[in-house]
Protein backbone atom coordinates (compact mmCIF):
# COMPACT_ATOMS: atom_id res chain seq x y z
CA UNK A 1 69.38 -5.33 31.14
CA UNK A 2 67.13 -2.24 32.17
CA UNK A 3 65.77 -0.28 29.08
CA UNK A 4 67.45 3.31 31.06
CA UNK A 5 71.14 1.20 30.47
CA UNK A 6 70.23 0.34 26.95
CA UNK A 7 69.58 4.40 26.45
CA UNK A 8 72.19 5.18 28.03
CA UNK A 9 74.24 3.06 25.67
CA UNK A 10 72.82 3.78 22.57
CA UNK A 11 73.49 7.68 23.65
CA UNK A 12 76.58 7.01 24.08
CA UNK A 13 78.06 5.57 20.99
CA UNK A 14 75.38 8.92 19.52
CA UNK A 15 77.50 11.34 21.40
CA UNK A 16 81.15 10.22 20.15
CA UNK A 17 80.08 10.25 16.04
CA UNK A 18 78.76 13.97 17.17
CA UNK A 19 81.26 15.35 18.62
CA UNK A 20 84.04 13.98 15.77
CA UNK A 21 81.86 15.56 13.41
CA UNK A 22 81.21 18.73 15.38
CA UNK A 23 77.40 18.16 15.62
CA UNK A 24 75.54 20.36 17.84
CA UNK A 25 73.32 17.78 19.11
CA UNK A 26 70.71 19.90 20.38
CA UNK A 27 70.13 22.36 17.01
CA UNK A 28 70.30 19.05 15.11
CA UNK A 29 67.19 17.68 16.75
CA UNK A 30 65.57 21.23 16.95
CA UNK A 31 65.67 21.55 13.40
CA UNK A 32 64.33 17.75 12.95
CA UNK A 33 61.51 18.42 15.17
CA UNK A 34 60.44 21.34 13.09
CA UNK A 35 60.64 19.31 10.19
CA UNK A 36 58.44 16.58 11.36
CA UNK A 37 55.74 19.04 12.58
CA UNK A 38 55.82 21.03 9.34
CA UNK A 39 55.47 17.26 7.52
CA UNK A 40 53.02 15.48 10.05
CA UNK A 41 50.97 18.04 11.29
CA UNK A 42 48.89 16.56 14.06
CA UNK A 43 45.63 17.06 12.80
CA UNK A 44 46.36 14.68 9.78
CA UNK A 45 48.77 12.69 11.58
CA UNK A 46 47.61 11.75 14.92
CA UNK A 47 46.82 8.31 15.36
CA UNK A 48 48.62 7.31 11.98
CA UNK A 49 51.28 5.37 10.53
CA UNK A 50 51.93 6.83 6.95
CA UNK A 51 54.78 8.30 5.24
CA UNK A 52 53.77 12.21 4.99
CA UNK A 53 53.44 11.96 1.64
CA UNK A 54 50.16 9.77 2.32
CA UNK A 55 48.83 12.21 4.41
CA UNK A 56 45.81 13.99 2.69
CA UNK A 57 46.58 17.62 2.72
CA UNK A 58 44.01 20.34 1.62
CA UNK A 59 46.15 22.02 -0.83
């Protein structure tokens, strides 16, 4: 099968779950993506594998 029907699929059984549980999709992944930035910023994370919690951080 081509990897675009396999998405398709997979984004399918996402959007059912979501809309039973009245999840706005689109703020759900906003807010994720701001959480990942905030947690792997690129300058520490570019490049590598590691929980954030192995990043080294200045602080």
């Amino acid at each position: 099968m081509r990897v675009e029907e396999e998405i398709a699929d997979v984004f399918i059984y996402l959007l059912r779950p979501a809309d039973v549980l009245q999840v706005d999709l689109a703020a759900a992944v906003d807010s994720k993506l701001r959480k990942n930035a905030e947690r792997y910023p690129v300058e520490l994370a570019r490049g590598r594998a590691v929980k954030y919690s192995e990043l080294e951080r200045g602080n």
